[in-house]
Protein backbone atom coordinates (compact mmCIF):
# COMPACT_ATOMS: atom_id res chain seq x y z
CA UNK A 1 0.00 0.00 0.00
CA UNK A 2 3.30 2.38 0.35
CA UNK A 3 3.51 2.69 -3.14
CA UNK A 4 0.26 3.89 -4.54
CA UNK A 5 -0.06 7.53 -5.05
CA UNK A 6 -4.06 7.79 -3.86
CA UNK A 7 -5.27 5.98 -0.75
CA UNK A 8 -9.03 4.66 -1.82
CA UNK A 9 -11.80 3.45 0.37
CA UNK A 10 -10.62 -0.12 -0.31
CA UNK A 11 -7.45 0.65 1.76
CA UNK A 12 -9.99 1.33 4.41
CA UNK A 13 -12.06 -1.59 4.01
CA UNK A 14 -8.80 -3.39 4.40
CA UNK A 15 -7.49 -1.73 6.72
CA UNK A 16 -10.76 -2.18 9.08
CA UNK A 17 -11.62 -5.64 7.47
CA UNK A 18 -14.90 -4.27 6.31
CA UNK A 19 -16.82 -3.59 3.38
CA UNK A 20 -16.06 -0.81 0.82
CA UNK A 21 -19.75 -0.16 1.09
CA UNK A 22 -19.96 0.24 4.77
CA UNK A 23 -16.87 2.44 4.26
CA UNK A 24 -18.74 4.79 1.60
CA UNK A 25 -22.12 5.12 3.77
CA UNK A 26 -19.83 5.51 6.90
CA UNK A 27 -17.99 8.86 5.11
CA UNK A 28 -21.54 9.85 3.77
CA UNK A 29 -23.36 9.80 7.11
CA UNK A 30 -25.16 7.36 6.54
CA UNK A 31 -28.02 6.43 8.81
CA UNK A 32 -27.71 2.89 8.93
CA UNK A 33 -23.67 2.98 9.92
CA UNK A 34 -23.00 2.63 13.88
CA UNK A 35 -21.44 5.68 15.48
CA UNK A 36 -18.95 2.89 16.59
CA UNK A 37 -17.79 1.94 12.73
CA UNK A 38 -18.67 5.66 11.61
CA UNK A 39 -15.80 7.06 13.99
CA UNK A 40 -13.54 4.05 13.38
CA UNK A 41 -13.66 4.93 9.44
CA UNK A 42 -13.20 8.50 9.88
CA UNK A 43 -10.10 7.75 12.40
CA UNK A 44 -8.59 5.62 9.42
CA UNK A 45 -8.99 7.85 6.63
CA UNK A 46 -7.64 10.81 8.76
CA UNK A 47 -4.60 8.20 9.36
CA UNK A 48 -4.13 7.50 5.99
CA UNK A 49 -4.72 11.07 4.84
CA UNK A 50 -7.43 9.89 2.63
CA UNK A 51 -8.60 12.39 -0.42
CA UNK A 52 -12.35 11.70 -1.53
CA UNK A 53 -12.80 11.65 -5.06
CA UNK A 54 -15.54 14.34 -5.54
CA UNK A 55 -15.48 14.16 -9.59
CA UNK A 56 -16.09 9.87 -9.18
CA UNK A 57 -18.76 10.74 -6.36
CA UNK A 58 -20.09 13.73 -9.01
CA UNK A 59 -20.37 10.86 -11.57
CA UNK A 60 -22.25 8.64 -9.20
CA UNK A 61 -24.54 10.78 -7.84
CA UNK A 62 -24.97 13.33 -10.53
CA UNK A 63 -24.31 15.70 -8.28
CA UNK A 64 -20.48 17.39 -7.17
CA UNK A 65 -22.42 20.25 -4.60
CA UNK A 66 -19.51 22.51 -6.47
CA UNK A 67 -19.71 25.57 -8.63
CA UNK A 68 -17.76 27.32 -10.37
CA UNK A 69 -16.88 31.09 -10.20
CA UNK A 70 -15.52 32.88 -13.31
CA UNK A 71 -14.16 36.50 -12.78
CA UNK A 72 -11.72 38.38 -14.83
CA UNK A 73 -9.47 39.23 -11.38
CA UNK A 74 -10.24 38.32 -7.80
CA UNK A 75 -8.08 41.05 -6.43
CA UNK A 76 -10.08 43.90 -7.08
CA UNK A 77 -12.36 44.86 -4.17
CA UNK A 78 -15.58 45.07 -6.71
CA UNK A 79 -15.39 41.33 -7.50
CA UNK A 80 -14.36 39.61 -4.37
CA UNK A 81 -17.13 41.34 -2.53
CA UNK A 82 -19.57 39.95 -5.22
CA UNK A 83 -18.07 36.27 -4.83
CA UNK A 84 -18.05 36.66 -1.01
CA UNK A 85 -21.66 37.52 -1.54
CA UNK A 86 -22.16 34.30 -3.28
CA UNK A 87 -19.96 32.19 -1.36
CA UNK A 88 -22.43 32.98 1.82
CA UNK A 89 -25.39 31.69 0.14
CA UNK A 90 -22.95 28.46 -1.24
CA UNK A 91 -21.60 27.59 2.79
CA UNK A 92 -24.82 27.93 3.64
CA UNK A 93 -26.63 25.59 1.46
CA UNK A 94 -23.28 22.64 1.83
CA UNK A 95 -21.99 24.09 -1.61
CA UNK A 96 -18.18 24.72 -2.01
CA UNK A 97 -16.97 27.26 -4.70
CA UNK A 98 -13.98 27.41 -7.15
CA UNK A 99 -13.14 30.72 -7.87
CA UNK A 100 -11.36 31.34 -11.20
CA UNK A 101 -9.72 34.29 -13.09
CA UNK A 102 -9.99 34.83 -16.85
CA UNK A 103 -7.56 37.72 -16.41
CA UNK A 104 -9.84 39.56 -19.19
CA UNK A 105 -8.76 36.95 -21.64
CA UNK A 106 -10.70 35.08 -23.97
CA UNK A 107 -8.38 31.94 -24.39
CA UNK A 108 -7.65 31.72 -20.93
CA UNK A 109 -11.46 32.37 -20.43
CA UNK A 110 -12.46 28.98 -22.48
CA UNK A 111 -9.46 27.05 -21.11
CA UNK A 112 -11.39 27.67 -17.59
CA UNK A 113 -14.72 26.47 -18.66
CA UNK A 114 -13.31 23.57 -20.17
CA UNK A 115 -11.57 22.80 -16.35
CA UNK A 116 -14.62 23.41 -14.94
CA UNK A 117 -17.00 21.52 -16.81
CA UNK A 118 -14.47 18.37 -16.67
CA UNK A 119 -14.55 18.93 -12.81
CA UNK A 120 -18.20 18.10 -13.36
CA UNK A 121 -19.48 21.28 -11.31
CA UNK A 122 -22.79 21.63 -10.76
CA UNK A 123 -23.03 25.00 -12.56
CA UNK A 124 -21.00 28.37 -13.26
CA UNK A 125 -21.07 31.98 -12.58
CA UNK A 126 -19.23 34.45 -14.69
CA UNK A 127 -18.71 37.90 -15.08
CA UNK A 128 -17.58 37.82 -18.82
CA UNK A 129 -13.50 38.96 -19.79
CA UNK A 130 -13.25 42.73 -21.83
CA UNK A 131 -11.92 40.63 -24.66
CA UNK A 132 -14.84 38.46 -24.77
CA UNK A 133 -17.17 38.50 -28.17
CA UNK A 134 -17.98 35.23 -28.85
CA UNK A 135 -19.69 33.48 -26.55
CA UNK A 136 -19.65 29.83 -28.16
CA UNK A 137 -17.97 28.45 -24.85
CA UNK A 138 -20.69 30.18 -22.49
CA UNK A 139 -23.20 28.25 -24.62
CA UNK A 140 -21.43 25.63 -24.12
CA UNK A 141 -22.39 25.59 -20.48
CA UNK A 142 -26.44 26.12 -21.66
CA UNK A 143 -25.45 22.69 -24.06
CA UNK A 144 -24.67 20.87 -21.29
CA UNK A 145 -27.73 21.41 -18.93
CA UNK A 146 -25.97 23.35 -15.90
CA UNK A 147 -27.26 26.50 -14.65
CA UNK A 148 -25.10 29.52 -16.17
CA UNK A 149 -25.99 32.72 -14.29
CA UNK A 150 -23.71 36.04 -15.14
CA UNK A 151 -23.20 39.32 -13.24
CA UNK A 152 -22.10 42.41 -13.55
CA UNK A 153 -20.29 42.16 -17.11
CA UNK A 154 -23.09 40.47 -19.44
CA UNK A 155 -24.14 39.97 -22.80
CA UNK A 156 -27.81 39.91 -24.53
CA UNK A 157 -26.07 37.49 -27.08
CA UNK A 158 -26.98 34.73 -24.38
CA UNK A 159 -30.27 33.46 -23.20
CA UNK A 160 -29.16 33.38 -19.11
CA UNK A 161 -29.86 35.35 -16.04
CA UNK A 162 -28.04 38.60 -15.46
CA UNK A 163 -27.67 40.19 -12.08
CA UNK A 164 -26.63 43.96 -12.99
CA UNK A 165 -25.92 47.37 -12.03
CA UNK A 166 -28.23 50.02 -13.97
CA UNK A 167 -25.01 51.38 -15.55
CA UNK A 168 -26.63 53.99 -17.48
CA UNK A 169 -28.46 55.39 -14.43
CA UNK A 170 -25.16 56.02 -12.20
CA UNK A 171 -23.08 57.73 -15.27
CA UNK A 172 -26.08 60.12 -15.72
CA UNK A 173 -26.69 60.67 -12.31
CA UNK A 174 -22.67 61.29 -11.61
CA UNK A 175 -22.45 63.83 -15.35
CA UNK A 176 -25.64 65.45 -13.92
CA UNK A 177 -23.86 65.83 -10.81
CA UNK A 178 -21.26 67.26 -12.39
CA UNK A 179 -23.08 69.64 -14.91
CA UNK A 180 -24.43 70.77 -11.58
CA UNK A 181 -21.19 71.87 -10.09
CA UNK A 182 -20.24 73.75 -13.14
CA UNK A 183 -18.64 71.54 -15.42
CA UNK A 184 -19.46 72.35 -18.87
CA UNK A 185 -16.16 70.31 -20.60
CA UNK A 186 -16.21 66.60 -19.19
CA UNK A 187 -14.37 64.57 -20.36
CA UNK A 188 -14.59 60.50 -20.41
CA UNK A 189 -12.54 57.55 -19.85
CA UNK A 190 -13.92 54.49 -21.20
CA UNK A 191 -13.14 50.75 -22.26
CA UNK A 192 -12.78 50.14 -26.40
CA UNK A 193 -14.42 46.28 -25.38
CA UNK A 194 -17.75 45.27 -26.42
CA UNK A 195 -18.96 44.90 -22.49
CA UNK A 196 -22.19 46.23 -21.78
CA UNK A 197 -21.38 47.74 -18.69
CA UNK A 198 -19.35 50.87 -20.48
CA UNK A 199 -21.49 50.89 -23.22
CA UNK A 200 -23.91 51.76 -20.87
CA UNK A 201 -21.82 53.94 -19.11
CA UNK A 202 -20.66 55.65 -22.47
CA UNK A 203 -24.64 56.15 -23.37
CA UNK A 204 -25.56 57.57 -19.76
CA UNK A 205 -22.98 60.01 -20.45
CA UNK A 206 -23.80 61.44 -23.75
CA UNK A 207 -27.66 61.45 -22.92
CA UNK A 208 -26.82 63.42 -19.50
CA UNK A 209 -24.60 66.28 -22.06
CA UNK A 210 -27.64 65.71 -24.30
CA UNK A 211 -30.18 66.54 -21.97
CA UNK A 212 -28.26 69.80 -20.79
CA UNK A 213 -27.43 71.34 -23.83
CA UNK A 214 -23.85 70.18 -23.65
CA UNK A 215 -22.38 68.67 -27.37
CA UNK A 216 -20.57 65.76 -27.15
CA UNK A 217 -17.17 66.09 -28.20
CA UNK A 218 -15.48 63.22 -29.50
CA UNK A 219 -11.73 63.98 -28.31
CA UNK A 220 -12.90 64.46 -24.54
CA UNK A 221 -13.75 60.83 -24.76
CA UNK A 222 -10.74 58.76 -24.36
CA UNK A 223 -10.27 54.63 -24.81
CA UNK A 224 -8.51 52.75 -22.66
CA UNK A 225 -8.05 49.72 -20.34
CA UNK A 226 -8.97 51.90 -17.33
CA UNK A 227 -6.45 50.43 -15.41
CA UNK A 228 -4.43 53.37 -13.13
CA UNK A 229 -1.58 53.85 -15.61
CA UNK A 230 -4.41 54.30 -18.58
CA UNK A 231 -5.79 57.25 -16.72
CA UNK A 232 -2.82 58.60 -16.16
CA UNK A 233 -2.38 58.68 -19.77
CA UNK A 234 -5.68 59.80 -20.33
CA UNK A 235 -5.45 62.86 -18.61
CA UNK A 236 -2.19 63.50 -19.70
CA UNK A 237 -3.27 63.69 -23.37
CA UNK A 238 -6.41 65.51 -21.91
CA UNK A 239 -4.15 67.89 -21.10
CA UNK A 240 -2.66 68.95 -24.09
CA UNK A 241 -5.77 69.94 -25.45
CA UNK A 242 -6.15 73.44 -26.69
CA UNK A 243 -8.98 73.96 -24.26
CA UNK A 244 -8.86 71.48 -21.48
CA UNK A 245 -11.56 69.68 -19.71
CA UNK A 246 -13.21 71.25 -16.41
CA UNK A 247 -14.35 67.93 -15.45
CA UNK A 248 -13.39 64.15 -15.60
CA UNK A 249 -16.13 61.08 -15.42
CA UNK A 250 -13.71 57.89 -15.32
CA UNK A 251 -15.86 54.41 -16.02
CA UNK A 252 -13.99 53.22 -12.98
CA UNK A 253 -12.40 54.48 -10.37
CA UNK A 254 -8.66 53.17 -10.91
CA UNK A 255 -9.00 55.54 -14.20
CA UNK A 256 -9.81 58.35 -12.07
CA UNK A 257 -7.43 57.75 -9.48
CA UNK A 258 -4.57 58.05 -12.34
CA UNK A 259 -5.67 61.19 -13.58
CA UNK A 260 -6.06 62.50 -10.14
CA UNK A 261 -1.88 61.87 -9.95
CA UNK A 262 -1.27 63.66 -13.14
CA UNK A 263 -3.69 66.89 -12.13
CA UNK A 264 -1.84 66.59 -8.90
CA UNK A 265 1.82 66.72 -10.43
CA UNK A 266 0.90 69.52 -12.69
CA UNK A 267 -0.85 71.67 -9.99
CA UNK A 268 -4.08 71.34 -11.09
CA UNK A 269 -6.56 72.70 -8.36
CA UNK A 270 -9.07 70.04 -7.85
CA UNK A 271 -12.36 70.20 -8.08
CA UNK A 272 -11.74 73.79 -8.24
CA UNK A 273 -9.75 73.59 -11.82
CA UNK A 274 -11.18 69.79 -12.72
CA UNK A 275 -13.19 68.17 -10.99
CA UNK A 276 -13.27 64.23 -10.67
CA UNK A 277 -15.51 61.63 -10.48
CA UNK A 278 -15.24 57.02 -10.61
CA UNK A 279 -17.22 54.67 -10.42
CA UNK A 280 -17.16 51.69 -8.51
CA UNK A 281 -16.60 52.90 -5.05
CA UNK A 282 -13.55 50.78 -4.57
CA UNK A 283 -12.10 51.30 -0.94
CA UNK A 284 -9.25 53.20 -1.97
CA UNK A 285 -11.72 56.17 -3.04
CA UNK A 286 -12.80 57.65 0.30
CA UNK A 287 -9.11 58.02 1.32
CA UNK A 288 -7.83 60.08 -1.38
CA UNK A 289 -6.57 63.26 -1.32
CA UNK A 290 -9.56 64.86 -1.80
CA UNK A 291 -11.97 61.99 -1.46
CA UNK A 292 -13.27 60.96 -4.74
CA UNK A 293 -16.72 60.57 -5.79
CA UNK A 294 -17.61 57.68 -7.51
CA UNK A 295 -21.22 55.30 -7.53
CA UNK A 296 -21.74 52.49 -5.45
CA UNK A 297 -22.33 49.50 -6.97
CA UNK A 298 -24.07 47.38 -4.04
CA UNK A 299 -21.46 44.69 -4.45
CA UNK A 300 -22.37 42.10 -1.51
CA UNK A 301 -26.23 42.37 -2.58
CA UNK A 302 -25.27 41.53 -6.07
CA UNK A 303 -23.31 38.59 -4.72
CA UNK A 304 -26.47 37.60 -3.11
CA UNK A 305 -28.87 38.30 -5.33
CA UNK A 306 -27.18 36.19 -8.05
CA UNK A 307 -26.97 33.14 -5.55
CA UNK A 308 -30.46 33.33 -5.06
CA UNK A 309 -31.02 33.17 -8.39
CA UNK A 310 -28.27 30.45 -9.55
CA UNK A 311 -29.31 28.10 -7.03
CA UNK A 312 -33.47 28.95 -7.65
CA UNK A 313 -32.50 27.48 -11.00
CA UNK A 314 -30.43 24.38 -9.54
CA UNK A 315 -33.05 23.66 -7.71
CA UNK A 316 -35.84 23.97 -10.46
CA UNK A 317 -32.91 21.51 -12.52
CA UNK A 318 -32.35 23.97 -14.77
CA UNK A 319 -35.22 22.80 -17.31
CA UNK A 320 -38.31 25.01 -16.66
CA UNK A 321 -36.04 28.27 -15.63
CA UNK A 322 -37.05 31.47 -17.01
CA UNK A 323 -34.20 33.47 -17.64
CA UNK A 324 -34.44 36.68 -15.20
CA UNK A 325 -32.51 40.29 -15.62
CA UNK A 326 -32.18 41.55 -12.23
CA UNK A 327 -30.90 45.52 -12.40
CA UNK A 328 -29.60 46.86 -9.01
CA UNK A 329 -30.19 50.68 -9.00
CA UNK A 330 -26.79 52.68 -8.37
CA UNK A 331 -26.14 55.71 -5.60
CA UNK A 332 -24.41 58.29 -6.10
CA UNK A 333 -20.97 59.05 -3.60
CA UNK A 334 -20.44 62.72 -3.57
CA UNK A 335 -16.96 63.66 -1.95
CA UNK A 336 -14.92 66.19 -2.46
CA UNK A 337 -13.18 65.89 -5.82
CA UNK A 338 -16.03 66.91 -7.42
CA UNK A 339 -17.82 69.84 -4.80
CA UNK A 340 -16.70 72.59 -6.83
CA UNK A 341 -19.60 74.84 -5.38
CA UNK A 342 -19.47 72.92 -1.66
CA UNK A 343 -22.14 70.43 -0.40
């Protein structure tokens, strides 16, 4: 027995001189197991630092009580919120979760779903990649008869539940906001990608100009990753404009942060000179130098919210599930780098 890699519940049964059976029920609680034999089997597995075999026991039972998380980067404060929000729901109901990062990449993105769906999970969440426009492997996931519920980043290319943000809603509320305080040049940062969420974002922000009077002018609008370094950029090519902007509206708040460095290195008075606004309300924002306002996206409740509804349609088995669209609405964080006329 020293020289196989994986202890099995044979080695048990042998080890007890008992039945592989009785050793199965015994690790499964079963009813009709002794609490005698039950902690005798549980002794010897510990002793032989036994592994269970959950995708054998997923193939037995139909069942692994596993899903599968899919976001593009777990270390941003917006996404592990959400998965904490549905990893409450999972402990709760005896699920355990395997939280994966597609890194915004497409490949790397189907290379995940293909691990997942091999580790025979019971169904997968996803907040779809920037560099994701085809959606073959997500329907994929519908093919196979396993819930598929996505949040946050979605697509109306796919028949599934979305748990959202109303995206357009906070970027007009935050350009109103800033028409408000003045601001008559605002300027943009957005994300080239297909993803709804700055399309939206892009759209609340032309109809909020729109609605004031205020043209839209292409070259304050200004592509990039939104990463911190991109809005650095941003607003350094902002500011070589002939007539610079009075007021920035980042689609998230790392953008803004990055163009709050470069107004800071040139001198720029802000909001007094521009004023700044994110979106996200990512920690970092209310400790900034000023503050920064930016719209909360209730990240915990859309954790929650898409549990409930991923695990409604586990429960249903997936068959007779109507696909729901559940839009969160957005609040507004006013703070200081944008209170040009005070609160």
């Amino acid at each position: 027995m020293e020289n196989k890699t994986k202890v099995t519940i044979h080695d048990i049964a042998e080890k007890l001189n008992i039945t592989a059976s009785t050793v199965s029920r015994a690790l499964n609680n079963n009813p009709r197991i002794s609490e005698l034999t039950r902690k005798a089997v549980l002794k010897t597995a510990k002793q032989l630092n036994y592994q269970p075999n959950h995708i054998a026991a997923a193939l037995r039972h139909g069942k692994s009580h596993i899903i599968g998380i899919i976001v593009p980067t777990a270390d941003r404060a917006f996404f592990s919120s959400v998965v904490r929000g549905i990893e409450d729901m999972a402990n709760n109901l005896n699920y355990k979760v395997i939280i994966c990062q597609s890194y915004d990449n497409y490949e790397k993105e189907i290379q995940t779903i293909d691990a997942l769906l091999s580790a025979r999970v019971d169904g997968i969440i996803a907040s779809i990649g920037k560099n994701t426009e085809n959606f073959d492997h997500f329907k994929r996931i519908q093919a196979e008869g396993i819930p598929l519920v996505l949040f946050d980043r979605t697509t109306d290319a796919l028949e599934v539940s979305q748990v959202m943000i109303d995206d357009y809603l906070g970027a007009y509320k935050v350009v109103e906001h800033l028409i408000q305080q003045g601001c008559r040049r605002i300027a943009h940062f957005t994300s080239p990608k297909k993803v709804s969420i700055f399309k939206e974002r892009l759209r609340g922000y032309s109809d909020a100009l729109s609605d004031y009077g205020i043209p839209y002018d292409e070259e304050l609008v200004v592509q990039s990753n939104l990463q911190l370094v991109d809005g650095r950029e941003s607003m350094e090519k902002l500011l070589k404009l002939k007539e610079r902007p009075d007021g920035v509206f980042s689609a998230s708040d790392y953008g803004a942060m990055g163009a709050m460095q470069v107004l800071k290195e040139n001198k720029f008075k802000i909001p007094q000179e521009v004023a700044l606004a994110g979106f996200s309300n990512d920690p970092f924002t209310s400790f900034t130098d000023p503050a920064l306002t930016t719209v909360d996206q209730f990240s915990m409740t859309m954790g929650k919210k898409t549990a409930e509804i991923f695990f409604e349609q586990l429960k249903s088995g997936n068959k007779e599930a109507v696909p729901q669209k559940i839009v969160l609405k957005p609040e507004l964080i006013i703070r200081e780098s944008s209170m040009k006329r005070g609160a």
